[in-house]
PDB file of N, CA and C in Angstrom:
ATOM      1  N   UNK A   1     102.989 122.923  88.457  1.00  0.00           N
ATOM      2  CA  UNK A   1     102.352 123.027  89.771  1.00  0.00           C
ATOM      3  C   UNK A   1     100.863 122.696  89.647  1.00  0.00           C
ATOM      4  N   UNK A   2     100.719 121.631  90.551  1.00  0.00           N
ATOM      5  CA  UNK A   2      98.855 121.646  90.291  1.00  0.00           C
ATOM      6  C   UNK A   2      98.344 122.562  91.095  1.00  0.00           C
ATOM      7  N   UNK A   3      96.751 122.787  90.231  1.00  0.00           N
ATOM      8  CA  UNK A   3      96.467 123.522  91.336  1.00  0.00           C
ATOM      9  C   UNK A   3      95.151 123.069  91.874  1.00  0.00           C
ATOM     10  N   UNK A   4      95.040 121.569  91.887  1.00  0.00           N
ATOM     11  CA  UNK A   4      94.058 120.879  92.537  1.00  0.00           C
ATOM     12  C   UNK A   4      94.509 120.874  94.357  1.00  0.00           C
ATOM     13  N   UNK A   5      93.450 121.162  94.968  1.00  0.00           N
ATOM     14  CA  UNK A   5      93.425 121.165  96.988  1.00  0.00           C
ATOM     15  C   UNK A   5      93.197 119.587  97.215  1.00  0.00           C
ATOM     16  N   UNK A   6      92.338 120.209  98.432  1.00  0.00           N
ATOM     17  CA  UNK A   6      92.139 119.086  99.496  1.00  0.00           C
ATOM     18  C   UNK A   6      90.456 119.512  99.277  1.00  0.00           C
ATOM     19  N   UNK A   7      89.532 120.258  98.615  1.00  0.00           N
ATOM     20  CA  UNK A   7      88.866 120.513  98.466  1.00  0.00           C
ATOM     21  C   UNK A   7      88.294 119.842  97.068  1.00  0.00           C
ATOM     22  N   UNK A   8      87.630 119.013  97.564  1.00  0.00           N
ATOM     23  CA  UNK A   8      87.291 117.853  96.459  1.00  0.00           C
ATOM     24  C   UNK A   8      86.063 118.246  95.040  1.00  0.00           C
ATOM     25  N   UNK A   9      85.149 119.379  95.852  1.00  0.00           N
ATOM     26  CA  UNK A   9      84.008 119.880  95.018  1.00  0.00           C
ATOM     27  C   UNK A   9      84.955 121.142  93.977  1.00  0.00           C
ATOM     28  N   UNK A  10      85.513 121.575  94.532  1.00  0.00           N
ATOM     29  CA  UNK A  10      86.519 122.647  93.892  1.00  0.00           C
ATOM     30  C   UNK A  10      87.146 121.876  93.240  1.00  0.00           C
ATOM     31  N   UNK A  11      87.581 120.997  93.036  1.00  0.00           N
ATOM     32  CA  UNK A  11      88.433 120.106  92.255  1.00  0.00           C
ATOM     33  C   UNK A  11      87.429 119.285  90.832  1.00  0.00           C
ATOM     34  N   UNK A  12      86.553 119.161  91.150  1.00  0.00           N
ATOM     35  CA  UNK A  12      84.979 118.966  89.936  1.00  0.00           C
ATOM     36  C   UNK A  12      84.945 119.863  89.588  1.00  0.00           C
ATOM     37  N   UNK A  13      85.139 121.138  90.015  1.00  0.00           N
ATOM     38  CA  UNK A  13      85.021 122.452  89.027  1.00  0.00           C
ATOM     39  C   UNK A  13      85.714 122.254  88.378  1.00  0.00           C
ATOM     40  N   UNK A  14      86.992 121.914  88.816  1.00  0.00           N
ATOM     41  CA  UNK A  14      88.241 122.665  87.836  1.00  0.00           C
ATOM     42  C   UNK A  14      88.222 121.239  86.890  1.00  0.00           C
ATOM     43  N   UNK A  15      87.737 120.145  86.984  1.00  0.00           N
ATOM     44  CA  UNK A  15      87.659 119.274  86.305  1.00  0.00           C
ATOM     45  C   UNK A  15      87.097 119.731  84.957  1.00  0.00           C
ATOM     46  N   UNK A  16      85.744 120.047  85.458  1.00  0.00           N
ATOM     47  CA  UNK A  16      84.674 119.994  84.358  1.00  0.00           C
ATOM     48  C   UNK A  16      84.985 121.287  83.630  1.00  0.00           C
ATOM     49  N   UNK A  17      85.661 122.429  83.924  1.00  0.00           N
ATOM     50  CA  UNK A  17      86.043 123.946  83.461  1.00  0.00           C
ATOM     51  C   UNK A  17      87.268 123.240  82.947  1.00  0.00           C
ATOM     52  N   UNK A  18      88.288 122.437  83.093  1.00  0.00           N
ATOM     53  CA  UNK A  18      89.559 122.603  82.153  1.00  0.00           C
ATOM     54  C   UNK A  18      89.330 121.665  80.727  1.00  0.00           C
ATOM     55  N   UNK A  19      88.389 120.323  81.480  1.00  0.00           N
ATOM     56  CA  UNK A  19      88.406 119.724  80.345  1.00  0.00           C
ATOM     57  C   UNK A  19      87.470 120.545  79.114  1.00  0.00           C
ATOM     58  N   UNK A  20      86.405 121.479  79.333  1.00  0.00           N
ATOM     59  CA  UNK A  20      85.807 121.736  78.284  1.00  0.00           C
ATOM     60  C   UNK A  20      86.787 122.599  77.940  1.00  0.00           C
ATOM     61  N   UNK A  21      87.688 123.439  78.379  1.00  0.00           N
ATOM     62  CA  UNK A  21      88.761 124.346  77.814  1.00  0.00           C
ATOM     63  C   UNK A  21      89.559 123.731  77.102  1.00  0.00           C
ATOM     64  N   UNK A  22      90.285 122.414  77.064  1.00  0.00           N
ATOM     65  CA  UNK A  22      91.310 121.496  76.058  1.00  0.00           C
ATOM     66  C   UNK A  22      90.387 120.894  75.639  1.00  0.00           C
ATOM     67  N   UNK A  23      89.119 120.254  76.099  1.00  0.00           N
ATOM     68  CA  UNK A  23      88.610 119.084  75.111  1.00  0.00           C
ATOM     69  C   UNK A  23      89.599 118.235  75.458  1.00  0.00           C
ATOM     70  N   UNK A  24      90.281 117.848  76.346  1.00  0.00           N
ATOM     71  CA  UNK A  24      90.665 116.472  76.679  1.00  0.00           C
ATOM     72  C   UNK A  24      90.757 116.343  78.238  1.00  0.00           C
ATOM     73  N   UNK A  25      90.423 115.003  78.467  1.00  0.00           N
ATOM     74  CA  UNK A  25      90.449 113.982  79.839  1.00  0.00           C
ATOM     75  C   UNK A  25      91.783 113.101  79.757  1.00  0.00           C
ATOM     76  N   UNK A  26      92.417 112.931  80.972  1.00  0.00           N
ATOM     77  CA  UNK A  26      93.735 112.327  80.646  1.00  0.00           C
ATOM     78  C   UNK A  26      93.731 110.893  82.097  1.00  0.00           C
ATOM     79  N   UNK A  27      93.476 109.656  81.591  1.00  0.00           N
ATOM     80  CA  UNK A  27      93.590 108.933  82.374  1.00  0.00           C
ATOM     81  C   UNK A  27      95.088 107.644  82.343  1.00  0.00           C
ATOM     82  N   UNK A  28      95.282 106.700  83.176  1.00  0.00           N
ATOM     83  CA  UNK A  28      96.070 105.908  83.233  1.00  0.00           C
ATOM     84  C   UNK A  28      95.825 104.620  82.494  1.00  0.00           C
ATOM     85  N   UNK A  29      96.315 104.435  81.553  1.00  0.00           N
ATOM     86  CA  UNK A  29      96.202 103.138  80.988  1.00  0.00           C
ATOM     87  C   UNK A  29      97.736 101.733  81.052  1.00  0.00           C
ATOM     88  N   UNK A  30      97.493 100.495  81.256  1.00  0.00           N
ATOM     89  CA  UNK A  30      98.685  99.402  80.956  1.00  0.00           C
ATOM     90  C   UNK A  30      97.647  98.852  79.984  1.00  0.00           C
ATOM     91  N   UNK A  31      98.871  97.109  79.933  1.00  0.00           N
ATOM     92  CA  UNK A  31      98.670  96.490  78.436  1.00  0.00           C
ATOM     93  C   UNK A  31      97.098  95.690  79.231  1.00  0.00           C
ATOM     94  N   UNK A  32      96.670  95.665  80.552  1.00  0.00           N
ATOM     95  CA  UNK A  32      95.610  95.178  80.880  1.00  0.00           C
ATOM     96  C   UNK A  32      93.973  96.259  81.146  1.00  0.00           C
ATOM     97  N   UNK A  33      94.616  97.576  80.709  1.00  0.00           N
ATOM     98  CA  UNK A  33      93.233  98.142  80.491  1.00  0.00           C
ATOM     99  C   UNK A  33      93.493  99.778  81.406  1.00  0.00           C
ATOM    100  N   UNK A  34      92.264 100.491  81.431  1.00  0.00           N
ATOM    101  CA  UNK A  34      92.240 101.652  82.004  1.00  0.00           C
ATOM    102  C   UNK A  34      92.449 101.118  83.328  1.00  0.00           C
ATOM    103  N   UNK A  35      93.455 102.168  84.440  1.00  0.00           N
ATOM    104  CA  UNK A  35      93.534 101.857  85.907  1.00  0.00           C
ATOM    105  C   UNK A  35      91.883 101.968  86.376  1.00  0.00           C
ATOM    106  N   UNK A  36      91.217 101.591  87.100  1.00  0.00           N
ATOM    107  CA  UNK A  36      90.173 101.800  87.856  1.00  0.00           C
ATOM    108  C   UNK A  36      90.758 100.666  88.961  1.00  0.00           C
ATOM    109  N   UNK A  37      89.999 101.323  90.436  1.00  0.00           N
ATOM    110  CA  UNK A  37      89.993 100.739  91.891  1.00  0.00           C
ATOM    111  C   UNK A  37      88.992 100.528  92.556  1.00  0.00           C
ATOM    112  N   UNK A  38      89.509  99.947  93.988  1.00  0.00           N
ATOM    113  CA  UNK A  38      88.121  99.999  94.697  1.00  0.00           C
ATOM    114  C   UNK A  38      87.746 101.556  95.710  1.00  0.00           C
ATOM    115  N   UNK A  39      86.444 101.784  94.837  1.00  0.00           N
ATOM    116  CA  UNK A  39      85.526 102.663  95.941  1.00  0.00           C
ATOM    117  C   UNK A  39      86.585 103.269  97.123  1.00  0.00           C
ATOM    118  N   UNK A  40      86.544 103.881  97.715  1.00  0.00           N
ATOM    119  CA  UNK A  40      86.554 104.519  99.424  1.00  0.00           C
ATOM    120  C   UNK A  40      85.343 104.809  99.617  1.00  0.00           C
ATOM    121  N   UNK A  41      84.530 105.381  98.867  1.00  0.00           N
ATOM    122  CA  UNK A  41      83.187 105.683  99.576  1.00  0.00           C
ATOM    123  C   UNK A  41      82.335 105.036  99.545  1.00  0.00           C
ATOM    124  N   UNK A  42      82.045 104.118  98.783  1.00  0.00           N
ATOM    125  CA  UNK A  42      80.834 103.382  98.036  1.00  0.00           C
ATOM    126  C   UNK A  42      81.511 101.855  98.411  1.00  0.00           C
ATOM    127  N   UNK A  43      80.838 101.486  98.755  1.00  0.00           N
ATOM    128  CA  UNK A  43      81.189  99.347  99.257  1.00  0.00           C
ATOM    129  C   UNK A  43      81.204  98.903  98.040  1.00  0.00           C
ATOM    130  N   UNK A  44      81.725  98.267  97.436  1.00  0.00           N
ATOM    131  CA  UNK A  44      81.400  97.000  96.828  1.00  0.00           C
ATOM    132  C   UNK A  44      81.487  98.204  95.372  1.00  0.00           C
ATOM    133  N   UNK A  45      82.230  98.656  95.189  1.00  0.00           N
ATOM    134  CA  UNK A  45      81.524  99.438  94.153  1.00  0.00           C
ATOM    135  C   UNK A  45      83.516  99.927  93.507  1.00  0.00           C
ATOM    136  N   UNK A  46      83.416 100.012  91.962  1.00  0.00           N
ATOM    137  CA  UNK A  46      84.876 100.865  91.445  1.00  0.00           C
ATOM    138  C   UNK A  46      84.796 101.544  90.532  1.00  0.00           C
ATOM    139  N   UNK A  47      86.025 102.575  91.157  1.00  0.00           N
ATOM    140  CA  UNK A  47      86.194 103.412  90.304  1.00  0.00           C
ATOM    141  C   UNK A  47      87.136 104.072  89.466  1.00  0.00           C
ATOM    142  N   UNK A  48      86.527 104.819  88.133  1.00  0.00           N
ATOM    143  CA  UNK A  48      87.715 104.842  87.539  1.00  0.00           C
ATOM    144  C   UNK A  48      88.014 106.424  87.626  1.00  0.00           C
ATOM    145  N   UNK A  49      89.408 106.736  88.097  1.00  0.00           N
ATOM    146  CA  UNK A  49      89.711 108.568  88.009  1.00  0.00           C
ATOM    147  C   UNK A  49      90.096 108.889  86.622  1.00  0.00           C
ATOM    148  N   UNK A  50      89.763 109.684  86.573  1.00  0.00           N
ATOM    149  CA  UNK A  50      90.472 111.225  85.628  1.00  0.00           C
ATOM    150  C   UNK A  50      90.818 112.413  85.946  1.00  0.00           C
ATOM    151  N   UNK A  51      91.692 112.847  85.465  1.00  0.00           N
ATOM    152  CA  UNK A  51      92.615 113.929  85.605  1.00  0.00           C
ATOM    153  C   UNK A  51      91.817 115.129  84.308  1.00  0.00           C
ATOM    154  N   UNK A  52      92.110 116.370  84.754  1.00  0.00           N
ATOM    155  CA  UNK A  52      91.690 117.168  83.750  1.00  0.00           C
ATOM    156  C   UNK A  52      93.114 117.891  83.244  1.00  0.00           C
ATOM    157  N   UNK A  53      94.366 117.478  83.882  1.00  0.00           N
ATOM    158  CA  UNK A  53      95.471 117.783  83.397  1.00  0.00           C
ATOM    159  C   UNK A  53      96.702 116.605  83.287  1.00  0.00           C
ATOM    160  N   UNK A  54      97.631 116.939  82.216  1.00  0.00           N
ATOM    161  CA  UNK A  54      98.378 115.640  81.452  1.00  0.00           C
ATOM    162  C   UNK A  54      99.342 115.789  83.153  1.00  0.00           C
ATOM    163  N   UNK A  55      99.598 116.248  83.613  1.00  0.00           N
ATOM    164  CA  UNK A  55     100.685 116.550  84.833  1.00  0.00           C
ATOM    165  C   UNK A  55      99.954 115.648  86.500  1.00  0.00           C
ATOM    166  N   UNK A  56      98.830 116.365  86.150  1.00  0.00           N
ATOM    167  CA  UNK A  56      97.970 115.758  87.726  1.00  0.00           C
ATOM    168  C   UNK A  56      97.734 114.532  87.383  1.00  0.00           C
ATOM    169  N   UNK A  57      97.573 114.152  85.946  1.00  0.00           N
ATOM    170  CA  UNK A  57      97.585 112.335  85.769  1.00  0.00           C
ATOM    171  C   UNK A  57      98.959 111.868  86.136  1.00  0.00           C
ATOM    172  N   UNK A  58      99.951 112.236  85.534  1.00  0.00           N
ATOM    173  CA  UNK A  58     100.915 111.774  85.901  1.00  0.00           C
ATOM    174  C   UNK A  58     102.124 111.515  87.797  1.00  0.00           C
ATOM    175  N   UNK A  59     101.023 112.746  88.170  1.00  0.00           N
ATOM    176  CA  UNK A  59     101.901 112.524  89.867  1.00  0.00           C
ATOM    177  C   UNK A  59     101.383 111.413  89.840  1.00  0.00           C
ATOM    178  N   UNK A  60     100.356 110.521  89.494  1.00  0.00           N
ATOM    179  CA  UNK A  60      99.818 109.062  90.480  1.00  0.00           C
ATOM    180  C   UNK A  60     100.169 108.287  89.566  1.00  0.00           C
ATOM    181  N   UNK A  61     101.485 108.454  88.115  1.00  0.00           N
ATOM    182  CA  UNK A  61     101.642 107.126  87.811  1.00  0.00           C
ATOM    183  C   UNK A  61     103.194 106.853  88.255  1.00  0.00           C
ATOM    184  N   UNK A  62     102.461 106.482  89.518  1.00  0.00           N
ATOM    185  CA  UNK A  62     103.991 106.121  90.539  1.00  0.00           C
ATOM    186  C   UNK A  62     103.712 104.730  91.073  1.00  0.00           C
ATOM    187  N   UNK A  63     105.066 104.138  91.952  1.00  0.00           N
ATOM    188  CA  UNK A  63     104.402 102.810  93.042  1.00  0.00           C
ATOM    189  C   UNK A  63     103.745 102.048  92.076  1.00  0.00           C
ATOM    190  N   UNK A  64     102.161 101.782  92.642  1.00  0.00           N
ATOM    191  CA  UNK A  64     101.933 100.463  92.172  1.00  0.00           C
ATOM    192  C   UNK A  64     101.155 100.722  90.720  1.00  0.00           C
ATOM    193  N   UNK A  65     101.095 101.827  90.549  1.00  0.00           N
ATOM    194  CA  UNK A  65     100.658 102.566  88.905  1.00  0.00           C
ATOM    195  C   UNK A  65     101.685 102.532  88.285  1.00  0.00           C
ATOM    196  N   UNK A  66     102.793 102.354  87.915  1.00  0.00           N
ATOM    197  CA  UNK A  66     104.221 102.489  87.098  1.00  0.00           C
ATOM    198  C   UNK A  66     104.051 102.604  86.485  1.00  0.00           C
ATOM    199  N   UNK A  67     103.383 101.245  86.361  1.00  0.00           N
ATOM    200  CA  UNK A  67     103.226 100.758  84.640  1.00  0.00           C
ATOM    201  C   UNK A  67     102.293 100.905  83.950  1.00  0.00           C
ATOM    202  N   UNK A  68     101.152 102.104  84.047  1.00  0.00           N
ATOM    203  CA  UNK A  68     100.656 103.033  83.407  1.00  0.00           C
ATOM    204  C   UNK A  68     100.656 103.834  82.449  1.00  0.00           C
ATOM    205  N   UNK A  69     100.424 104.056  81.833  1.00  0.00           N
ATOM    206  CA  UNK A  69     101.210 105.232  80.590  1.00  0.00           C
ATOM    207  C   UNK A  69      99.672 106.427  80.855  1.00  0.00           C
ATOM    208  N   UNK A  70     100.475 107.600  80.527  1.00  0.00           N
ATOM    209  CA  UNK A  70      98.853 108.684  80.868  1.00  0.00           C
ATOM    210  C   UNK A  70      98.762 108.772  79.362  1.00  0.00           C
ATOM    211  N   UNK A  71      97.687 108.929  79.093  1.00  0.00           N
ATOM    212  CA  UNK A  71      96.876 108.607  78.193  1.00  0.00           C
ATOM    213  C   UNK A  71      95.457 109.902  77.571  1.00  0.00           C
ATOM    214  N   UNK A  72      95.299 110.664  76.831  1.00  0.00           N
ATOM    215  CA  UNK A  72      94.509 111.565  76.560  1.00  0.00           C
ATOM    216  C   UNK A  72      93.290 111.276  75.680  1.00  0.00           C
ATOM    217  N   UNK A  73      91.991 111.194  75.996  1.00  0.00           N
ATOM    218  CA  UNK A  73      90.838 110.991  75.371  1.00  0.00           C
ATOM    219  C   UNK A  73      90.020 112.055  75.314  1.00  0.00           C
ATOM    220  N   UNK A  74      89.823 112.196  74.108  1.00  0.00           N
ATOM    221  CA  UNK A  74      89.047 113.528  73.538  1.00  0.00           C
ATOM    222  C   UNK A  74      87.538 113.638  73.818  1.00  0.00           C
ATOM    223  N   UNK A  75      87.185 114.397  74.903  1.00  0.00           N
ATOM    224  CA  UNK A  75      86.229 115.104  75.633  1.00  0.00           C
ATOM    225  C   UNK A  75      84.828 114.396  75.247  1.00  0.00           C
ATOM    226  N   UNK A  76      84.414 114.526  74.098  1.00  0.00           N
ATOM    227  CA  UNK A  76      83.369 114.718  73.056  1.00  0.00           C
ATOM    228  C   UNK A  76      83.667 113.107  73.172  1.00  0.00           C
ATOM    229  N   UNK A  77      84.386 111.715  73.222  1.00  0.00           N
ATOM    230  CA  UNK A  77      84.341 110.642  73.334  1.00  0.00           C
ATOM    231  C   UNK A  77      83.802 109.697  74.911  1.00  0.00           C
ATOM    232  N   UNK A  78      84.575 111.222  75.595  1.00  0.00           N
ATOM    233  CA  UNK A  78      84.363 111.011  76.976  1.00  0.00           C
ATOM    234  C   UNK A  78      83.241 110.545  77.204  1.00  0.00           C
ATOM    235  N   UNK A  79      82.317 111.884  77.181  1.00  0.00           N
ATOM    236  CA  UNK A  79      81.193 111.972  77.341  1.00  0.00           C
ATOM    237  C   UNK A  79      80.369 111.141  76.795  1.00  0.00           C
ATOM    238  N   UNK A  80      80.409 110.830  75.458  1.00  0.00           N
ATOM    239  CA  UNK A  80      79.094 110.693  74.582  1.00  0.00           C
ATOM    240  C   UNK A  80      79.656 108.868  74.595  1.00  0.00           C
ATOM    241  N   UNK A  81      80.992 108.093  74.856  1.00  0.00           N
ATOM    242  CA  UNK A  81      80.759 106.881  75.089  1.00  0.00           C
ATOM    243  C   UNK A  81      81.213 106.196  76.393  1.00  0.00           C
ATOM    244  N   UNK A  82      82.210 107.079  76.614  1.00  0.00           N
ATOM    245  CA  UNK A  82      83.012 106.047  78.144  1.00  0.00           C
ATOM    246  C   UNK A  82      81.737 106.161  79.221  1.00  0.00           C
ATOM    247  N   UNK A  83      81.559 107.754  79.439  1.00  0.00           N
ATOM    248  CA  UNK A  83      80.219 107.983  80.587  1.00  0.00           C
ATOM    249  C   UNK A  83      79.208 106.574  80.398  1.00  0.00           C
ATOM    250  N   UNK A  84      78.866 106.831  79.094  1.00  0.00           N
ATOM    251  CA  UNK A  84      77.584 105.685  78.859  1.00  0.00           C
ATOM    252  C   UNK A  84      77.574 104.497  79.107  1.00  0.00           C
ATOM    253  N   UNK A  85      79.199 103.928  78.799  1.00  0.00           N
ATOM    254  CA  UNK A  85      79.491 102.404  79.202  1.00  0.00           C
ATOM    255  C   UNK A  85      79.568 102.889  80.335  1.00  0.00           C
ATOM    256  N   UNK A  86      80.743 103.404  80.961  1.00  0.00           N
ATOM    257  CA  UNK A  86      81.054 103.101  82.773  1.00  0.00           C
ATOM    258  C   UNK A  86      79.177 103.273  83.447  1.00  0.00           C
ATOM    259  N   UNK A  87      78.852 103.485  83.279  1.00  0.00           N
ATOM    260  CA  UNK A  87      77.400 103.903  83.633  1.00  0.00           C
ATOM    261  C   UNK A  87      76.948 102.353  83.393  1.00  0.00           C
ATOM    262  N   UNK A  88      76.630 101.900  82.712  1.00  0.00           N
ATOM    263  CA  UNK A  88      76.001 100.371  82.058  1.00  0.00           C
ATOM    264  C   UNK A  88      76.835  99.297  82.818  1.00  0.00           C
ATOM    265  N   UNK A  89      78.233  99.506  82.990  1.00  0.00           N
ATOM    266  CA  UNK A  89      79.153  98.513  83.813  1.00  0.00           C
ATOM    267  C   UNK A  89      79.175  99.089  85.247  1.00  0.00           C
ATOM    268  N   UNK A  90      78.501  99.920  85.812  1.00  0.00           N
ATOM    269  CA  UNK A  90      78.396 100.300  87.236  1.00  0.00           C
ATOM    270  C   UNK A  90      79.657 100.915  87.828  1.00  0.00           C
ATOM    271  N   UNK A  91      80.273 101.676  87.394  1.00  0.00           N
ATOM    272  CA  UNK A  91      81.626 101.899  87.662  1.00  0.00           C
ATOM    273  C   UNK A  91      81.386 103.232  87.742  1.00  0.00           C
ATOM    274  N   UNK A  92      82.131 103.961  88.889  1.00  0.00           N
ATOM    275  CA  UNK A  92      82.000 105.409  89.409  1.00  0.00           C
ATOM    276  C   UNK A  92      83.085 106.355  88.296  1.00  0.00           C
ATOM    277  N   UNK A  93      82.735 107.115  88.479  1.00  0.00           N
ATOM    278  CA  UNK A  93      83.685 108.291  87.777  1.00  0.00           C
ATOM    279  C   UNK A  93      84.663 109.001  89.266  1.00  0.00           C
ATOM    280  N   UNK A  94      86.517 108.880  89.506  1.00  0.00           N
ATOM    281  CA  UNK A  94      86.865 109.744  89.888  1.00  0.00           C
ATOM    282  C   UNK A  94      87.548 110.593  88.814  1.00  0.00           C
ATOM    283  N   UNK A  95      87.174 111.627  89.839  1.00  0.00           N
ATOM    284  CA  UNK A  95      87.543 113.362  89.232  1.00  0.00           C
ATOM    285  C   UNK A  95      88.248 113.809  89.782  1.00  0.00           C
ATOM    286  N   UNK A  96      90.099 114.029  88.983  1.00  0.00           N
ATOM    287  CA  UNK A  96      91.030 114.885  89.928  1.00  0.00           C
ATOM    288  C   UNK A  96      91.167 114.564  91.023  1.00  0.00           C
ATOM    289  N   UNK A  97      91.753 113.380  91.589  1.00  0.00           N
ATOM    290  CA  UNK A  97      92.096 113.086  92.524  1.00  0.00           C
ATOM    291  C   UNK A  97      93.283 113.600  93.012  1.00  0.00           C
ATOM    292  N   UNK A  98      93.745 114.246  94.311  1.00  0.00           N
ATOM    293  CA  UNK A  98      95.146 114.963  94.857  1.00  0.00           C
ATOM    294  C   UNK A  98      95.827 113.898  95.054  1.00  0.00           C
ATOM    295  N   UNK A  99      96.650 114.849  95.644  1.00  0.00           N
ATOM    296  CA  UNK A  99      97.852 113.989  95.868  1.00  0.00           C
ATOM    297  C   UNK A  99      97.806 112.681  97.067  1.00  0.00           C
ATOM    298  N   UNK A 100      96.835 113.218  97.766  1.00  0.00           N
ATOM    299  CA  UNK A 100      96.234 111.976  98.975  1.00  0.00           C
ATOM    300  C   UNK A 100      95.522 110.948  98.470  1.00  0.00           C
ATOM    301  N   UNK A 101      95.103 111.245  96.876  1.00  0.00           N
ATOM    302  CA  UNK A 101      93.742 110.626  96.633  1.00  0.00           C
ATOM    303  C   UNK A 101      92.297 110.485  96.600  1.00  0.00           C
ATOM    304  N   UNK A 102      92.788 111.949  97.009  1.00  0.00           N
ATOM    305  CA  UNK A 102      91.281 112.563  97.694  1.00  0.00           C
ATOM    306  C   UNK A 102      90.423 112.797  96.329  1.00  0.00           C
ATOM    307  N   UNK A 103      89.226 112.589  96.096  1.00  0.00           N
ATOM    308  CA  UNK A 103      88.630 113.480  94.812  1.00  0.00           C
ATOM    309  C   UNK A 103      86.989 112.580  95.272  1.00  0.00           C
ATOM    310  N   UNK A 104      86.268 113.617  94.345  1.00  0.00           N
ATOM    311  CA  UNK A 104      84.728 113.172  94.327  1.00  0.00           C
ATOM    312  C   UNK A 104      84.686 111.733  93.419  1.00  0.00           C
ATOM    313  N   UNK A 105      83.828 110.652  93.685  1.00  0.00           N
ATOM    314  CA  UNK A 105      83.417 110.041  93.135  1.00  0.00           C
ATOM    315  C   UNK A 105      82.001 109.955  92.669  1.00  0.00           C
ATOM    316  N   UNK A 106      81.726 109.943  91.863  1.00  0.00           N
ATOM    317  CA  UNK A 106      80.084 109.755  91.051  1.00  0.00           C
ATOM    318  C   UNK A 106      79.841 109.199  90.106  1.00  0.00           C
ATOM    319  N   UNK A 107      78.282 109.259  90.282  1.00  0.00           N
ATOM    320  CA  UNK A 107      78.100 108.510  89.016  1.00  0.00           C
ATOM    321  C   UNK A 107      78.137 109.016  87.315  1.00  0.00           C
ATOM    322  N   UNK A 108      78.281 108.216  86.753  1.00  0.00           N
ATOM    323  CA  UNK A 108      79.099 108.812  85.344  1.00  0.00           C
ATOM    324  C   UNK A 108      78.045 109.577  85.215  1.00  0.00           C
ATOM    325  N   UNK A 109      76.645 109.597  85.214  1.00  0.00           N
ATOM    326  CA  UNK A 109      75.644 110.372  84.607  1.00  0.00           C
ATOM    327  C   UNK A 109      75.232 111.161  85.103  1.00  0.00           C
ATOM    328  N   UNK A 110      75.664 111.614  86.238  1.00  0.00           N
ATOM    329  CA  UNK A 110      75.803 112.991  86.619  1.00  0.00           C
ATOM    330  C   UNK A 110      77.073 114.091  86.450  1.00  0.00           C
ATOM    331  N   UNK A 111      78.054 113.015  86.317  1.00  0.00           N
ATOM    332  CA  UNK A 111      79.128 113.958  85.688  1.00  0.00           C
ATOM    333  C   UNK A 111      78.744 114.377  84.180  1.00  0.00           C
ATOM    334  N   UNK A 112      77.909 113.776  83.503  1.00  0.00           N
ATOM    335  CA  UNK A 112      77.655 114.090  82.221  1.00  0.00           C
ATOM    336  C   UNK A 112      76.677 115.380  82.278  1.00  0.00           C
ATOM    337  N   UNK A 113      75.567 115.427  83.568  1.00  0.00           N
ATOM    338  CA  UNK A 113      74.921 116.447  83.680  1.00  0.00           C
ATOM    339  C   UNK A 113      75.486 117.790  83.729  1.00  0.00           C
ATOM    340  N   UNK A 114      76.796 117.649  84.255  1.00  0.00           N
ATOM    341  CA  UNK A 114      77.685 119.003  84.319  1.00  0.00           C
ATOM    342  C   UNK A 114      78.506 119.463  83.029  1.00  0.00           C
ATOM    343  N   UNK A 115      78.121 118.740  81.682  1.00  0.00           N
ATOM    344  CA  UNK A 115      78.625 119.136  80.619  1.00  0.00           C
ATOM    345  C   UNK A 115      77.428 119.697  80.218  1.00  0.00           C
ATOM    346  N   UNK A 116      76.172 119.618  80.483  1.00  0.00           N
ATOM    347  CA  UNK A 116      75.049 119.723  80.178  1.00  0.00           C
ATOM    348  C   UNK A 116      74.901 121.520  80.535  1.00  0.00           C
ATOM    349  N   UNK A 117      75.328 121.484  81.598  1.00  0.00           N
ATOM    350  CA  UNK A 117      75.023 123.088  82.535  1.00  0.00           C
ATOM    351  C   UNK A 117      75.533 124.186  81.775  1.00  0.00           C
TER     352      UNK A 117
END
């Protein structure tokens, strides 16, 4: 059962509180790379989600994600290289996105500020 809402800032909590509890981020990967999309909030702009659980990654590898495999990257890599590239390649960070799709998007270097806190 997830227990991510419709409440998107509550859902960055539980992001940033589960992953430092496992030390792992769990995103969607195929043989052409990590899933990332386009923006909803931001024009012209993409992003890539993460899940802070192996289960909430997996409800969205459905439809046109299939062919995804969920995928687990260790926290301490997260942070200290993906943040830094997606940051350098302009690419948003989503966090725990529901089942609508709903989730915060930001920039990687402020999600890094909340490992910081």
């Amino acid at each position: 059962m997830s227990k991510l809402s419709a409440d998107i800032q509550a859902n960055l909590e539980l992001f940033v509180k589960e992953t430092k509890e496992t030390q792992l981020v769990w995103g969607l990967r195929n043989d052409e790379g990590w899933l990332s999309c386009e923006s909803t909030e931001f024009e012209e702009s993409e992003v890539m989600p993460f899940w802070s659980s192996k289960s909430d990654a997996q409800t969205h590898n459905v439809e046109e994600w299939a062919d995804f495999e969920v995928l687990e990257i260790p926290l301490d890599i997260f942070v200290e290289d993906w943040l830094l590239t997606l940051a350098e390649d302009g690419v948003l960070v989503g966090t725990n996105w529901n089942d609508s799709l709903d989730g915060k998007e930001m920039e990687p270097s402020d999600l890094a500020k909340l490992y910081l806190a």
